[in-house]
Protein backbone atom coordinates (compact mmCIF):
# COMPACT_ATOMS: atom_id res chain seq x y z
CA UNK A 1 88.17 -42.11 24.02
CA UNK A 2 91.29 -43.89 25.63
CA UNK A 3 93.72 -42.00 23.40
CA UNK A 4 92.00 -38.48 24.51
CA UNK A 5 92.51 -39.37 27.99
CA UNK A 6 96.33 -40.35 27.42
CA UNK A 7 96.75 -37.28 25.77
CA UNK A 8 95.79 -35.36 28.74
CA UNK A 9 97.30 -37.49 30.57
CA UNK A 10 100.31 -36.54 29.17
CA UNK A 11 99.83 -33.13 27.91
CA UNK A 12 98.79 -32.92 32.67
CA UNK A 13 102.46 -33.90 33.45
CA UNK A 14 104.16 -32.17 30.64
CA UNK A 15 102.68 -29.32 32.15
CA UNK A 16 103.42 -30.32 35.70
CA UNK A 17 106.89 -30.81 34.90
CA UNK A 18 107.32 -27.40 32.92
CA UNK A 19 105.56 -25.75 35.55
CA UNK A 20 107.69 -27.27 38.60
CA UNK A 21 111.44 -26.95 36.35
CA UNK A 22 110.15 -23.06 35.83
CA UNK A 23 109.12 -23.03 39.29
CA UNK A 24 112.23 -24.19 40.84
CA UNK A 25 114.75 -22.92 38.57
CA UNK A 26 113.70 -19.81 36.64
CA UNK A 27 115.88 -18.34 34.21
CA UNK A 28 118.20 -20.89 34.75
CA UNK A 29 114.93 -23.33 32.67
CA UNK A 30 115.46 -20.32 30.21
CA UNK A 31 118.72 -20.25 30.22
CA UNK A 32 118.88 -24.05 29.15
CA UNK A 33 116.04 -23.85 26.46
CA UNK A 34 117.58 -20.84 24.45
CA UNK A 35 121.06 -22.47 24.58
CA UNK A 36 118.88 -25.98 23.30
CA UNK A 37 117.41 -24.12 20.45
CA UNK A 38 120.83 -22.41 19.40
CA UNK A 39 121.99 -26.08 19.66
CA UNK A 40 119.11 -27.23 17.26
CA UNK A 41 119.09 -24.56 14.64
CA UNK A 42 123.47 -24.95 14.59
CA UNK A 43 122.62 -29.21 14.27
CA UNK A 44 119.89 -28.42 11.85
CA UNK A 45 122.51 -26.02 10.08
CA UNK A 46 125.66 -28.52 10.05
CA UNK A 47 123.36 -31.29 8.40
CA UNK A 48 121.92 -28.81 5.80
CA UNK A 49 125.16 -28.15 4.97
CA UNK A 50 126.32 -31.86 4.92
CA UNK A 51 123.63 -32.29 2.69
CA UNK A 52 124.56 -29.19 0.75
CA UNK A 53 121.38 -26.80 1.42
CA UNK A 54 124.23 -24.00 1.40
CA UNK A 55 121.32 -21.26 2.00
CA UNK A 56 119.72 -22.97 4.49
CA UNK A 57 122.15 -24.62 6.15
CA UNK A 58 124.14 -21.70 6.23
CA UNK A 59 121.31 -19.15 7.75
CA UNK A 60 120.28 -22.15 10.10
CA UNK A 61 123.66 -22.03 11.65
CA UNK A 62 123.88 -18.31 11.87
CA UNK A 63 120.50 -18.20 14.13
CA UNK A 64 121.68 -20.67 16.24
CA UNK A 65 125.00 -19.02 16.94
CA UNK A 66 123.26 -15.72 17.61
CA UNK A 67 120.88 -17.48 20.23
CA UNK A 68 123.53 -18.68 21.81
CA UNK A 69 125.89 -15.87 21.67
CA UNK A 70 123.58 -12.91 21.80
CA UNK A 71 120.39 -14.52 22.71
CA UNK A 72 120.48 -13.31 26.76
CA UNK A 73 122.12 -9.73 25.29
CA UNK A 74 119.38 -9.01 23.49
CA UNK A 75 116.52 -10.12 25.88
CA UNK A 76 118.38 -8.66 28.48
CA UNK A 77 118.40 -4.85 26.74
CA UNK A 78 114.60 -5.96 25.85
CA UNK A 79 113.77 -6.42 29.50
CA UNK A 80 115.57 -3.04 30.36
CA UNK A 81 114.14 -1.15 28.30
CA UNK A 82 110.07 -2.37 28.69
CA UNK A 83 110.93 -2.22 32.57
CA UNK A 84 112.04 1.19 32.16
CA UNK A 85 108.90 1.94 30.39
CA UNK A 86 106.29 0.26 32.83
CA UNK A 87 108.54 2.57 35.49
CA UNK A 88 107.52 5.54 33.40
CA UNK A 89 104.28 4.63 32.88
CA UNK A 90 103.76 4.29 36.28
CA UNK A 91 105.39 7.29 37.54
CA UNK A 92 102.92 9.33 35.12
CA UNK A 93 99.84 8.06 36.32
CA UNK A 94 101.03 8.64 39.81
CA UNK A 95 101.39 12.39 38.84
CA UNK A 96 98.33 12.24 37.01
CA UNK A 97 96.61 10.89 40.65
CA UNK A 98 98.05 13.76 42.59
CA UNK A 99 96.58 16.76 39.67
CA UNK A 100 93.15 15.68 40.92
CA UNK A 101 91.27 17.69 43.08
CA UNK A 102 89.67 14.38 44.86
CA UNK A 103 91.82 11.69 45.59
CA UNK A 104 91.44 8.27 46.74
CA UNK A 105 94.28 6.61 48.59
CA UNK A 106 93.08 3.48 46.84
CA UNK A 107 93.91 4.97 43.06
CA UNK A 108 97.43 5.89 44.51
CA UNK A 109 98.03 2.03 45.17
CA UNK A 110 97.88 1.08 41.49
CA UNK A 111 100.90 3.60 40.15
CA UNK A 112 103.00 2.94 42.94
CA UNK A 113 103.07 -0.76 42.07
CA UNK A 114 103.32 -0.30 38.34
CA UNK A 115 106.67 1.95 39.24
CA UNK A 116 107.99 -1.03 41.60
CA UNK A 117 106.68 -3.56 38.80
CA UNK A 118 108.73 -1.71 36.49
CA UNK A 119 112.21 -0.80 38.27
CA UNK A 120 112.08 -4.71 39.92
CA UNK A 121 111.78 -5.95 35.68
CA UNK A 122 114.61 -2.87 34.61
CA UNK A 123 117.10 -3.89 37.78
CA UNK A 124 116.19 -6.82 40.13
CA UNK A 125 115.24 -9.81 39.90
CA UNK A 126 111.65 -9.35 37.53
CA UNK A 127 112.29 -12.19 35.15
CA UNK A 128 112.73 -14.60 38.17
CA UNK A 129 109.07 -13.73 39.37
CA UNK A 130 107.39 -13.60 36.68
CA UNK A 131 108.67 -17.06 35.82
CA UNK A 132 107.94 -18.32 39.09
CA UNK A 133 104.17 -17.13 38.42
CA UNK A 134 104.36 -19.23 35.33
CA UNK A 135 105.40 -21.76 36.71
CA UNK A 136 102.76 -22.67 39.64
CA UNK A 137 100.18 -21.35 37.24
CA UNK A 138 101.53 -24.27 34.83
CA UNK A 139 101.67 -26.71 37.22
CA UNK A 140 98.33 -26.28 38.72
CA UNK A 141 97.01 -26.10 35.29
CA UNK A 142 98.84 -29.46 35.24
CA UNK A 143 97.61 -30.72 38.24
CA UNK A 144 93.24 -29.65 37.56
CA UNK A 145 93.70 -31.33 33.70
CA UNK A 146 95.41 -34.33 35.21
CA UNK A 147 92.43 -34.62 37.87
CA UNK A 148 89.89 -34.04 35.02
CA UNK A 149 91.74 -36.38 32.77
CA UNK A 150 91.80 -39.52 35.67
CA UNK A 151 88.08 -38.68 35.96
CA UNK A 152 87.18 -39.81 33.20
């Protein structure tokens, strides 16, 4: 029973700290954890290679290269494109609101956010808020398991 409660012990403050470092920082957390895991796959690459996995040395060390290199290209274009969408999406059930013959202010309320959901994800600052929703939701994840965990 002791080593269940360490692990949630743990797994608590791995979570608090994820949660507070997302929190705090934002993209800047993923930022650093893409450019770790180009790091890891180009390590992982060079000491395939050392030990002359040629194939799998050779397509570890491409990935990590392209994480680090294109990695924020791509999921920048990704998050352009998906808050262009949402926009769209948005923008149609607005329209769609406003071809009924009764309308309720209330249904109007829903579309309109969905369009600001989607242009502040195509060109503000999206990313950074939904991280920062993460991020408490981690750490007071963190915080009710550690609780639970000293409980017991």
């Amino acid at each position: 029973m002791a080593k269940k409660t360490n692990s949630e012990l743990f797994s608590s403050l791995l979570f608090i700290i994820i949660g507070v470092l997302l929190a705090i920082f934002r993209s800047g957390t993923l930022n650093l954890a893409m450019t770790i895991a180009g790091i890891i796959f180009v390590v992982s690459g060079a000491l395939d290679l050392i030990k002359k996995n040629w194939t799998s040395g050779a397509v570890s060390l491409v990935i990590g290269i392209a994480i680090i290199v294109l990695g924020w290209i791509a999921a920048a274009i990704v998050i352009l494109v998906l808050g262009i969408l949402i926009a769209i999406k948005g923008i149609v059930a607005f329209i769609d609101v406003l071809k009924k013959s009764q309308k309720n202010a209330l249904e109007l309320v829903f579309p309109i956010l969905t369009v600001v959901v989607g242009l502040l994800l195509a060109f503000g600052n999206g990313v950074d808020i939904a991280i920062l929703i993460v991020g408490v939701l981690l750490a007071i994840d963190g915080v009710i398991g550690l609780i639970g965990a000293l409980k017991k």
